[in-house]
N, C-alpha and C. Protein backbone atom coordinates (compact mmCIF):
# COMPACT_ATOMS: atom_id res chain seq x y z
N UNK A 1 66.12 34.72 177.11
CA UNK A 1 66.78 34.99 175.86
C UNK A 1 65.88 34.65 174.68
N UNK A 2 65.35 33.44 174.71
CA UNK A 2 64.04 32.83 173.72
C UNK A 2 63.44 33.96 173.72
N UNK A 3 62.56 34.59 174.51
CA UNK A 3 61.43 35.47 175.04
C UNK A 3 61.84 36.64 174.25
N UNK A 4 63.15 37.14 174.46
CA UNK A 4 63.78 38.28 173.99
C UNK A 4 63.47 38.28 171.99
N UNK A 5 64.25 37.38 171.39
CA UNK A 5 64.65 37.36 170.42
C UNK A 5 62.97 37.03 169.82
N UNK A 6 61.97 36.67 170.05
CA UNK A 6 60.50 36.56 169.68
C UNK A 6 59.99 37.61 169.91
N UNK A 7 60.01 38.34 170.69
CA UNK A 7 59.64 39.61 171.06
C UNK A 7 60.00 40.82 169.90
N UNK A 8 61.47 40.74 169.57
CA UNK A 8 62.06 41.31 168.62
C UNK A 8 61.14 41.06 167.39
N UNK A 9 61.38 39.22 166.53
CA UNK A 9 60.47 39.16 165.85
C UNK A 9 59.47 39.60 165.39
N UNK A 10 58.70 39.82 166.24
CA UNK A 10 57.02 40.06 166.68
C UNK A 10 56.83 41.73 166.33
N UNK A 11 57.58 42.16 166.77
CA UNK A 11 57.63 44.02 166.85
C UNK A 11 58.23 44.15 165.76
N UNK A 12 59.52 43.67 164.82
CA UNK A 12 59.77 43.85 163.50
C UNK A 12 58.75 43.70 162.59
N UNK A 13 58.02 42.41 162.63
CA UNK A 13 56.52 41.96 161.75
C UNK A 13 55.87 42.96 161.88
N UNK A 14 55.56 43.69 163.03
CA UNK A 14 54.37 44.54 163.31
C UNK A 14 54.75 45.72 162.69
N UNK A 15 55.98 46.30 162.88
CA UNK A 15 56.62 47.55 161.85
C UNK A 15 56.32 47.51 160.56
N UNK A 16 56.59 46.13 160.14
CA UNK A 16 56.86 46.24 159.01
C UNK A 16 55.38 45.99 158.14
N UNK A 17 54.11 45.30 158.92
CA UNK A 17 52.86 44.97 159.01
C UNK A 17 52.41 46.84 158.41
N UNK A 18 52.47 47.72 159.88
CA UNK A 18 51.82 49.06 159.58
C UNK A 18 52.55 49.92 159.08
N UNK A 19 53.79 49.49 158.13
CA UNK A 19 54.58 50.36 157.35
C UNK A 19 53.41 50.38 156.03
N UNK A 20 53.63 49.02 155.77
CA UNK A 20 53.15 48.50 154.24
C UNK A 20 51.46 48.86 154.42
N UNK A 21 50.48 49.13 155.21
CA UNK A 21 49.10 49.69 155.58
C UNK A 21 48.69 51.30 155.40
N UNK A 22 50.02 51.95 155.39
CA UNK A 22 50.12 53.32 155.36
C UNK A 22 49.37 53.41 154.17
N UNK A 23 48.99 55.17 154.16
CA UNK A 23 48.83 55.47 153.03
C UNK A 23 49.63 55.91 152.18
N UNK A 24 49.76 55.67 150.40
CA UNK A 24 50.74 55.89 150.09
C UNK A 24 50.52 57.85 149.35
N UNK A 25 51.37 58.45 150.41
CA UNK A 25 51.23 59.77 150.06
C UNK A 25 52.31 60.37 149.02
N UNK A 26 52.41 59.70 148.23
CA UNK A 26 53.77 60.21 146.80
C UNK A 26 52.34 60.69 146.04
N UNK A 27 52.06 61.48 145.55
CA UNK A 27 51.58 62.25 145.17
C UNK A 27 52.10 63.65 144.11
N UNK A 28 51.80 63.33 142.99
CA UNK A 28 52.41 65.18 142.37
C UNK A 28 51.89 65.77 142.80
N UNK A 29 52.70 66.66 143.36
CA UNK A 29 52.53 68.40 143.85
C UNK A 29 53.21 69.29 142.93
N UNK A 30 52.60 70.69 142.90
CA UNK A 30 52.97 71.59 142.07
C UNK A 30 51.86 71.94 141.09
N UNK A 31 52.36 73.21 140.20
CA UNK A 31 51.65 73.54 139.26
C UNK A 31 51.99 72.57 137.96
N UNK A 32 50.58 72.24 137.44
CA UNK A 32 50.63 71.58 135.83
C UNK A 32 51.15 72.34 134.30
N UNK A 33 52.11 72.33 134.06
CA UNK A 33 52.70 72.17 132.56
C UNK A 33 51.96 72.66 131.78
N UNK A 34 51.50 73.26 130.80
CA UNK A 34 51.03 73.90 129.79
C UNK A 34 51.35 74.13 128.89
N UNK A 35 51.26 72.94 127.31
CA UNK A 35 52.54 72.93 126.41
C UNK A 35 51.24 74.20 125.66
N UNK A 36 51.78 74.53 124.25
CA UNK A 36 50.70 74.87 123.41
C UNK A 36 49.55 74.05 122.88
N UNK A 37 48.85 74.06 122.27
CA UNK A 37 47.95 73.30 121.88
C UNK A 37 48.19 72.56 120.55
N UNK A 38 49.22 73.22 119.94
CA UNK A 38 49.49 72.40 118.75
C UNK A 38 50.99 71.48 118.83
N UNK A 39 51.16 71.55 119.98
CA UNK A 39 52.53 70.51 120.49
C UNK A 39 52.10 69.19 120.48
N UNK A 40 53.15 68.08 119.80
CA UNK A 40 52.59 66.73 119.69
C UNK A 40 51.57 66.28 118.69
N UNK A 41 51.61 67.61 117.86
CA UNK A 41 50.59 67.08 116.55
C UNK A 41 51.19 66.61 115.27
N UNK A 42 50.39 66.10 114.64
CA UNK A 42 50.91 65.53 113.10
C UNK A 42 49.86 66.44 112.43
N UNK A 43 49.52 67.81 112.35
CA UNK A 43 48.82 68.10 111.52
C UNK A 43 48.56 68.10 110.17
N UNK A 44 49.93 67.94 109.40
CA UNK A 44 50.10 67.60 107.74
C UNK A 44 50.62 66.37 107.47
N UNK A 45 50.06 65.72 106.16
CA UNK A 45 50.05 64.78 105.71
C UNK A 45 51.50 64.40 104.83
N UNK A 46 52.13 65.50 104.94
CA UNK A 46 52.73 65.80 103.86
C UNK A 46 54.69 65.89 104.76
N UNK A 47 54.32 65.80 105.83
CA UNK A 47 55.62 66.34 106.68
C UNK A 47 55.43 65.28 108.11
N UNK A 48 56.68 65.01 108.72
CA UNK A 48 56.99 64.49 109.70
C UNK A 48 57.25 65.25 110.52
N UNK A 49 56.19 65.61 111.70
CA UNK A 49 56.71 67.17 112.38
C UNK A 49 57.43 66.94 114.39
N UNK A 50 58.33 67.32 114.20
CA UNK A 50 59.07 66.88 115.50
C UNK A 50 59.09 68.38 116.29
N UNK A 51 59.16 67.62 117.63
CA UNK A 51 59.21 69.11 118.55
C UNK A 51 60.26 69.44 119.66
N UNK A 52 60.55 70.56 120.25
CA UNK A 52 61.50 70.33 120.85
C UNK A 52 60.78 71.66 121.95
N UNK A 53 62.05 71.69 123.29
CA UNK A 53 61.40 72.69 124.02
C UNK A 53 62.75 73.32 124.88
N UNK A 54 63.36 74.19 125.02
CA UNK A 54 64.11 74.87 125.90
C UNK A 54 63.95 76.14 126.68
N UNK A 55 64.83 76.07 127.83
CA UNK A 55 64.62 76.99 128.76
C UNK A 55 65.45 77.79 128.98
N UNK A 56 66.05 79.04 128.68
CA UNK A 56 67.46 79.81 128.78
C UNK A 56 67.30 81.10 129.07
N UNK A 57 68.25 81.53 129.27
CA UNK A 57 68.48 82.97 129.83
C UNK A 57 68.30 84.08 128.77
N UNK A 58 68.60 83.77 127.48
CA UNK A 58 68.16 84.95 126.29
C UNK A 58 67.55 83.79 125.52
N UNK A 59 66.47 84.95 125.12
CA UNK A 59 65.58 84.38 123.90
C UNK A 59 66.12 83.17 122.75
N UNK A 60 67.26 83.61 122.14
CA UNK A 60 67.80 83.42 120.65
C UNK A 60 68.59 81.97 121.52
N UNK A 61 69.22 81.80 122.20
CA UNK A 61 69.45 80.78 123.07
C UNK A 61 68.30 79.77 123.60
N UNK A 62 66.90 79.99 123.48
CA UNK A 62 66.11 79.46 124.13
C UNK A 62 66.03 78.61 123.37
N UNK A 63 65.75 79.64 121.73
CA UNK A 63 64.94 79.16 120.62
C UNK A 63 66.27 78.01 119.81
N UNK A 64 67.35 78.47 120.04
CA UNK A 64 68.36 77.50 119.02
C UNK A 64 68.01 76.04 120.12
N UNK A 65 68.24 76.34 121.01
CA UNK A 65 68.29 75.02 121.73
C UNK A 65 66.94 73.88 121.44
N UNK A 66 65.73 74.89 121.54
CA UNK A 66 64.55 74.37 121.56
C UNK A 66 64.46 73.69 119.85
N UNK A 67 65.59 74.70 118.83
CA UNK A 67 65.08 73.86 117.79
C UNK A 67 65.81 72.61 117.23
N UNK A 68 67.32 72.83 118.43
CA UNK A 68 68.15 71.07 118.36
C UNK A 68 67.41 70.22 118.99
N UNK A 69 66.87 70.59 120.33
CA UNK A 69 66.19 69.06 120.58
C UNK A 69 65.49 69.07 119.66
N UNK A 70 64.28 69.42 118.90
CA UNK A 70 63.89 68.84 117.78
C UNK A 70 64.01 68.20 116.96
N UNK A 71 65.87 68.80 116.26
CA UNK A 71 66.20 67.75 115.02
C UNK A 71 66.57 66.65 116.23
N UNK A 72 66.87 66.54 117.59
CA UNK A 72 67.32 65.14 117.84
C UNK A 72 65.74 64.50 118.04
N UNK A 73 65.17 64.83 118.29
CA UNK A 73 63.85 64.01 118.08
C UNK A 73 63.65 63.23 116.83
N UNK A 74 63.75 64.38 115.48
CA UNK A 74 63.65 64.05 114.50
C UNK A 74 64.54 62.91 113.86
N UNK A 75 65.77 62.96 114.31
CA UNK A 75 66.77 61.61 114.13
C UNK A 75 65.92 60.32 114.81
N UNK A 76 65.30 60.72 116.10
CA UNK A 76 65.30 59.26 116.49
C UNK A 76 63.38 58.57 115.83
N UNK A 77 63.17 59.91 115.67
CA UNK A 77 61.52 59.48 114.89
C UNK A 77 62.02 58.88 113.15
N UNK A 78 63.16 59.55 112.61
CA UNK A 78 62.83 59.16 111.16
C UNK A 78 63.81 57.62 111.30
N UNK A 79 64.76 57.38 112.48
CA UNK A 79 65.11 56.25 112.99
C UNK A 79 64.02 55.05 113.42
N UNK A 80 63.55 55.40 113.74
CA UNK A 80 62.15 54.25 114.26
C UNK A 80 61.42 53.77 113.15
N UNK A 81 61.35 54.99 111.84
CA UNK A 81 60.40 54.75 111.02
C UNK A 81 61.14 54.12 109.87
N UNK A 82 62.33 54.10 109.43
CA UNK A 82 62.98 53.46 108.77
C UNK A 82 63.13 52.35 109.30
N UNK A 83 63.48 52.02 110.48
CA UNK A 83 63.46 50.75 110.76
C UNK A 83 62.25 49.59 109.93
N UNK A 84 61.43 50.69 110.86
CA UNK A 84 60.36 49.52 110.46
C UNK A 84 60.17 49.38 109.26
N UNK A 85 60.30 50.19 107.97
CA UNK A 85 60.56 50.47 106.69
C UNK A 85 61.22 48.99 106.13
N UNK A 86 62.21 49.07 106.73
CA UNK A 86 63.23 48.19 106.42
C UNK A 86 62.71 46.56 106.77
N UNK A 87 62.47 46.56 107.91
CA UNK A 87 61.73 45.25 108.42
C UNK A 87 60.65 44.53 106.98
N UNK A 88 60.02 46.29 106.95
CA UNK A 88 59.18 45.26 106.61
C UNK A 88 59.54 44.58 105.11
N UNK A 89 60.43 45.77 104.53
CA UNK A 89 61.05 44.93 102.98
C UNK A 89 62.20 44.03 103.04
N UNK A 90 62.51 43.77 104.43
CA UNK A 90 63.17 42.59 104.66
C UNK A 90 62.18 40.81 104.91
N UNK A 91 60.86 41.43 105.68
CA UNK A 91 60.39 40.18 105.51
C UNK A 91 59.46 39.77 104.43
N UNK A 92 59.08 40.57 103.35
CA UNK A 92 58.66 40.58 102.09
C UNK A 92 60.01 40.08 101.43
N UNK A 93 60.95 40.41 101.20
CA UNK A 93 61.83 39.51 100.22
C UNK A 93 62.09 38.34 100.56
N UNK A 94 62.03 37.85 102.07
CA UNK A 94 62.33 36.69 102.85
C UNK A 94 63.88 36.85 102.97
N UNK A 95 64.19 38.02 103.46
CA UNK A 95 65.46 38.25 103.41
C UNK A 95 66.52 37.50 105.46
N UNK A 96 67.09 36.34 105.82
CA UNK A 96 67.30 36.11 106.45
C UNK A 96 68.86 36.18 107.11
N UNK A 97 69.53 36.49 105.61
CA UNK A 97 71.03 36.50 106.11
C UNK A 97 71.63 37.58 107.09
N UNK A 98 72.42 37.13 107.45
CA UNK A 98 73.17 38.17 108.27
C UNK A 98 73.55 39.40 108.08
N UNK A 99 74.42 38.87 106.92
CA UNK A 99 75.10 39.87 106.12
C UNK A 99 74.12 40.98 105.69
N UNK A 100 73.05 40.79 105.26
CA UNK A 100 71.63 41.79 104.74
C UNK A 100 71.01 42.17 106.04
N UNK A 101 71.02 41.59 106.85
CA UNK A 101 70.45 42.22 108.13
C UNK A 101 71.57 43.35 108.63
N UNK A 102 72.62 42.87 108.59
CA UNK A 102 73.94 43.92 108.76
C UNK A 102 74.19 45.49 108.43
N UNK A 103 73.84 44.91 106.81
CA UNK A 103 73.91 45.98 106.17
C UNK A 103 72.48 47.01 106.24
N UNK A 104 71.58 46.11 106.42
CA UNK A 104 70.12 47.30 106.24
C UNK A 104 70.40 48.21 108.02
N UNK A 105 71.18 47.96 109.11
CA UNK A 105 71.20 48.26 109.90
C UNK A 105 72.22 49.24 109.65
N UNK A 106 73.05 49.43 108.68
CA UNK A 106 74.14 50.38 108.13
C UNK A 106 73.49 51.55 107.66
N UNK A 107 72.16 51.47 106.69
CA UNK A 107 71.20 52.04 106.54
C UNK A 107 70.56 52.32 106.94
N UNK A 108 69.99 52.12 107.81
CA UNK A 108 69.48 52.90 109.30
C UNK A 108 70.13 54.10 109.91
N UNK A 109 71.46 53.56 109.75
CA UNK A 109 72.30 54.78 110.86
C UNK A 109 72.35 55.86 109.58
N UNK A 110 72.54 55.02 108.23
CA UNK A 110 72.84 56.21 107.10
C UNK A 110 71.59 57.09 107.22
N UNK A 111 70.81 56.90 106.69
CA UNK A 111 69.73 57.56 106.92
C UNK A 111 69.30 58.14 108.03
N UNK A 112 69.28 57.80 109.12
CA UNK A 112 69.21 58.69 110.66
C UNK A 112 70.13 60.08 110.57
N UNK A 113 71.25 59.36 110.37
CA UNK A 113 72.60 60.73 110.33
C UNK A 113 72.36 61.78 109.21
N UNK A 114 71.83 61.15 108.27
CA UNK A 114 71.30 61.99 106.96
C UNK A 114 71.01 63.63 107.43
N UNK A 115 71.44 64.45 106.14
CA UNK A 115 70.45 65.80 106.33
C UNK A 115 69.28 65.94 106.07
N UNK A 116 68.58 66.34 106.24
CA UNK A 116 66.95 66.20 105.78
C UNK A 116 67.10 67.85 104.84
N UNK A 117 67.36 68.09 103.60
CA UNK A 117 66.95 68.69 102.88
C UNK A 117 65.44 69.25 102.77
N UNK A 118 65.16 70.79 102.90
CA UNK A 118 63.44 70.82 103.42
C UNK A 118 63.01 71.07 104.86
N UNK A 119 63.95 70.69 105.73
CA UNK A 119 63.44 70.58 106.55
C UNK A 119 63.20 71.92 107.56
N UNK A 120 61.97 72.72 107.92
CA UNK A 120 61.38 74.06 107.81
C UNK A 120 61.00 74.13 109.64
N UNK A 121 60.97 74.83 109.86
CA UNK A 121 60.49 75.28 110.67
C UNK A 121 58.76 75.47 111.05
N UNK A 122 58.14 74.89 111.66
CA UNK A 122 56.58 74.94 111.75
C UNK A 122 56.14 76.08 112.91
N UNK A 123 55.38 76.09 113.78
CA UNK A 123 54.96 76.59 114.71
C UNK A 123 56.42 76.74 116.40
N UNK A 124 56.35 78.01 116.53
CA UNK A 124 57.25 78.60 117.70
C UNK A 124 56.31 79.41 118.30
N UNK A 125 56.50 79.17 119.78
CA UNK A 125 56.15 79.84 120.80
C UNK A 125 57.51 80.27 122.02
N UNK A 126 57.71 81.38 122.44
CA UNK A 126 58.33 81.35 123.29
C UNK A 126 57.83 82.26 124.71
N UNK A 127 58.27 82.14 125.71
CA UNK A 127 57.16 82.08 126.67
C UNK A 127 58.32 82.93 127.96
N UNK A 128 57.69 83.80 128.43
CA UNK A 128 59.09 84.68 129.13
C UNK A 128 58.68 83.81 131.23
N UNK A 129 59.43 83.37 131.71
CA UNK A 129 59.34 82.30 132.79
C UNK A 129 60.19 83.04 133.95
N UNK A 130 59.95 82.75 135.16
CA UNK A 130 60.61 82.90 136.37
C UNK A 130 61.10 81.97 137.24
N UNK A 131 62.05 81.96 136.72
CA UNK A 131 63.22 80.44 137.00
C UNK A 131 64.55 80.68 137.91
N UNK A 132 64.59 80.06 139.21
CA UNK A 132 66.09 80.36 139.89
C UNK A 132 66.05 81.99 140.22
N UNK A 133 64.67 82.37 140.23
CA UNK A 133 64.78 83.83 140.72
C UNK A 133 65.26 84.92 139.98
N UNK A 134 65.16 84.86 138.83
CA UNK A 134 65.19 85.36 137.38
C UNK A 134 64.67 85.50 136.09
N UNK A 135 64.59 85.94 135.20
CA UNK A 135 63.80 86.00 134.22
C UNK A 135 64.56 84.93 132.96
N UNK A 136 63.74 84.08 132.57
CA UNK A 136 63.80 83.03 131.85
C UNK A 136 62.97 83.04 130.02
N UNK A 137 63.76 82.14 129.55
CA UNK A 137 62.71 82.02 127.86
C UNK A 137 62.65 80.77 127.87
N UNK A 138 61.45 80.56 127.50
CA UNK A 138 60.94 78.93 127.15
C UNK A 138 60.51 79.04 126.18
N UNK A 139 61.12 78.10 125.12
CA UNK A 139 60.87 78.22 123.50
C UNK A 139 60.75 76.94 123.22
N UNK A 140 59.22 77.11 122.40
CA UNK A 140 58.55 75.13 122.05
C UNK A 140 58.59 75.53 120.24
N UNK A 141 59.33 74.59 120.08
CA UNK A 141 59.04 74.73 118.42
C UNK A 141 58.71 73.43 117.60
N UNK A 142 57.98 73.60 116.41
CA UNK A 142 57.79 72.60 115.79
C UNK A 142 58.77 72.68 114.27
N UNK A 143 59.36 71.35 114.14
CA UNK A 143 60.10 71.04 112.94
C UNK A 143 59.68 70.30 111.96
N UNK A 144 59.38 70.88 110.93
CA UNK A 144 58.53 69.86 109.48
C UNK A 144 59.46 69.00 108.97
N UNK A 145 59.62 67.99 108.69
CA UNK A 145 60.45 67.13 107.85
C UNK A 145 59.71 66.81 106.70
N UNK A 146 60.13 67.39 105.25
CA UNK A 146 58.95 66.56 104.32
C UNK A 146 59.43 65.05 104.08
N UNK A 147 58.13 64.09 104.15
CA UNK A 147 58.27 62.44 104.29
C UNK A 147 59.08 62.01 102.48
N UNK A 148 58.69 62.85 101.74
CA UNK A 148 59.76 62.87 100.43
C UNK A 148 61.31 62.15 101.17
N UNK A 149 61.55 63.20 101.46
CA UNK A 149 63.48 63.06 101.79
C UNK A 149 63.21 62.23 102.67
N UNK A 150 62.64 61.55 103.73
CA UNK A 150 62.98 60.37 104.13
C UNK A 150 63.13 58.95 103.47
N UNK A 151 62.06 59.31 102.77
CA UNK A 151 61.85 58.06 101.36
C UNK A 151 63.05 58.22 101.04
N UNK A 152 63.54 59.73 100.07
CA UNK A 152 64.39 59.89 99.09
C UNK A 152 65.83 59.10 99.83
N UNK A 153 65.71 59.62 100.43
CA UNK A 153 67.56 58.94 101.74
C UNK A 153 67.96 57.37 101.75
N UNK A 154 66.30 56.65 102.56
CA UNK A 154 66.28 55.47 102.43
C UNK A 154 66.61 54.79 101.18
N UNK A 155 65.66 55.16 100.37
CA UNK A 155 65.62 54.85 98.93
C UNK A 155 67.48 54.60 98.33
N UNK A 156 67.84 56.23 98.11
CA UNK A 156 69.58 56.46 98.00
C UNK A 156 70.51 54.91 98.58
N UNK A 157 70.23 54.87 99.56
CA UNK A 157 71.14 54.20 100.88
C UNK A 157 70.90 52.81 100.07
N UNK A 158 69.55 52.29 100.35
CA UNK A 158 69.61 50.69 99.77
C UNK A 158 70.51 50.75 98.32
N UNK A 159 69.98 51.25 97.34
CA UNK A 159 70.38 51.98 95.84
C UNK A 159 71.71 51.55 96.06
N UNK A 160 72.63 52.16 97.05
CA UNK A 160 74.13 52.23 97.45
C UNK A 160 74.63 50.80 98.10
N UNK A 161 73.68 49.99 98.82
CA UNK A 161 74.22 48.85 98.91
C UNK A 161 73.81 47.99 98.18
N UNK A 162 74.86 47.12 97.35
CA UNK A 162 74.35 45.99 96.59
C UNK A 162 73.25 44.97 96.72
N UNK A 163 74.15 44.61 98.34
CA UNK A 163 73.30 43.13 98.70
C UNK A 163 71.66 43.37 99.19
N UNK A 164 71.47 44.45 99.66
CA UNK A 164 70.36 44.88 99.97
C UNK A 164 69.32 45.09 98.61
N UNK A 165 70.27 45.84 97.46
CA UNK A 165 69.23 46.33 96.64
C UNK A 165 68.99 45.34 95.54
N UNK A 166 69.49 44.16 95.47
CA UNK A 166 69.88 42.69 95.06
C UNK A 166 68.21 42.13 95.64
N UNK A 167 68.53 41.64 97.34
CA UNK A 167 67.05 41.32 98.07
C UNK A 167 65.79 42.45 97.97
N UNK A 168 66.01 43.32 97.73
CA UNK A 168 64.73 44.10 98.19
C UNK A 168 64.06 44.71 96.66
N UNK A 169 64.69 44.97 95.45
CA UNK A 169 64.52 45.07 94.22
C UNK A 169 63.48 44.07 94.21
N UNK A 170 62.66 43.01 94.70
CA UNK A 170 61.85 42.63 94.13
C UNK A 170 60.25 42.25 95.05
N UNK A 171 61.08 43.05 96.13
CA UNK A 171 60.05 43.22 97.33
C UNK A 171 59.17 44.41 96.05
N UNK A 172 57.74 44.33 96.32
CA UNK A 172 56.52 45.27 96.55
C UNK A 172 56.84 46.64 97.37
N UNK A 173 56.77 46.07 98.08
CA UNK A 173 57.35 47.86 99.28
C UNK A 173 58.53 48.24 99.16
N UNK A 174 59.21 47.63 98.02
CA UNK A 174 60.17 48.28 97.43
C UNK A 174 59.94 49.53 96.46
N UNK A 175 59.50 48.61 95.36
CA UNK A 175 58.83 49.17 94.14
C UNK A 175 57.80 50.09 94.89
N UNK A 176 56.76 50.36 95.73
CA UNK A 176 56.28 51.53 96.13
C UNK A 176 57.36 52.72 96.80
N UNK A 177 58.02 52.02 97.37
CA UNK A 177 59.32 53.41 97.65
C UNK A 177 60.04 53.89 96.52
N UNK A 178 60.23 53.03 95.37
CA UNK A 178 60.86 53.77 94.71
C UNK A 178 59.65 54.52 93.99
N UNK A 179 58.55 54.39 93.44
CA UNK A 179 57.23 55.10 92.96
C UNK A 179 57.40 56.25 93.61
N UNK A 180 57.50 55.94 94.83
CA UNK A 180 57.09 57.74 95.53
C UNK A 180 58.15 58.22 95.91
N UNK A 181 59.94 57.66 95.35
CA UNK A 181 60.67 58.92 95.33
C UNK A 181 60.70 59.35 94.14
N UNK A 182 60.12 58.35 92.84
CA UNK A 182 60.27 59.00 91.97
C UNK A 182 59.11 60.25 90.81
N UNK A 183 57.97 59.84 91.61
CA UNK A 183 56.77 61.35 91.57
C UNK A 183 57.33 62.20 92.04
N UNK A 184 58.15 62.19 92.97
CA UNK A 184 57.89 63.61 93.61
C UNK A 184 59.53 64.72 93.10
């Protein structure tokens, strides 16, 4: 019975010894992806450009879809960038309360949810595909956001809350946000 149950042991170790020795064959297979060449660029200085990509059965369907994921890109890019916006004229005022942390996070969502006034259409490609044994549209588009109206929004939003525009009125990277919503 000893003999038995060591034996077992011994041959489990060893399984499990030349399992983990294998080679590991997970590997991508298939053909490689081919976006356009101007996908994933920031080419202007002047615009926040987001992209999106869909796959559908008619064209005009490809392209609406391809140009919502975009604006949802664009929510969560001009989201990231306000944040940090905010951060940083929160730790320039030495701003620690709650209540102001609260609210600049109110401003965040305001501004995320915001319309972006301007906001244009850049570079479209759509691409005719053989998908599920059928004829397919793949439509990559690029969406300009001009960086104006993100300023301008942010800018608005603090403006609209007291306690915020109370702390941050004397932040520096305040006074430059309001400079450059008010050039333009």
């Amino acid at each position: 019975m000893k003999t038995t149950k060591v034996f077992i042991v011994m041959m489990s170790l060893l399984l499990l010894a030349l399992m983990s020795c294998g080679k590991n064959k997970a590997s991508a297979e298939g053909e490689l992806v081919n976006f356009p060449s101007w996908w994933n660029t920031q080419p202007e200085e002047a615009y926040v450009c987001t992209y999106g990509m869909a796959t559908k059965v008619s064209q005009t369907a490809s392209m609406d879809a391809a140009k919502a994921n975009a604006m949802l890109e664009a929510a969560q890019y001009v989201e990231t960038e306000v944040k940090g916006m905010i951060k940083n004229y929160e730790e320039e005022a030495g701003v620690f309360d709650p209540q102001v942390l609260a609210l600049s996070q109110k401003v965040v969502k305001a501004v995320t949810a915001a319309k972006f006034s301007g906001m244009i259409p850049g570079r479209t490609e759509t691409r005719k595909v053989t998908e599920y044994g059928g004829q397919r549209f793949t439509t990559y588009i690029q969406m300009k956001i001009p960086k104006t109206e993100v300023r301008k929004n942010l800018y608005n939003n603090i403006v609209n809350e007291e306690a915020l525009y109370n702390q941050f009125k004397a932040s520096q990277a305040f006074e430059e946000l309001e400079y450059s919503t008010q050039k333009n």
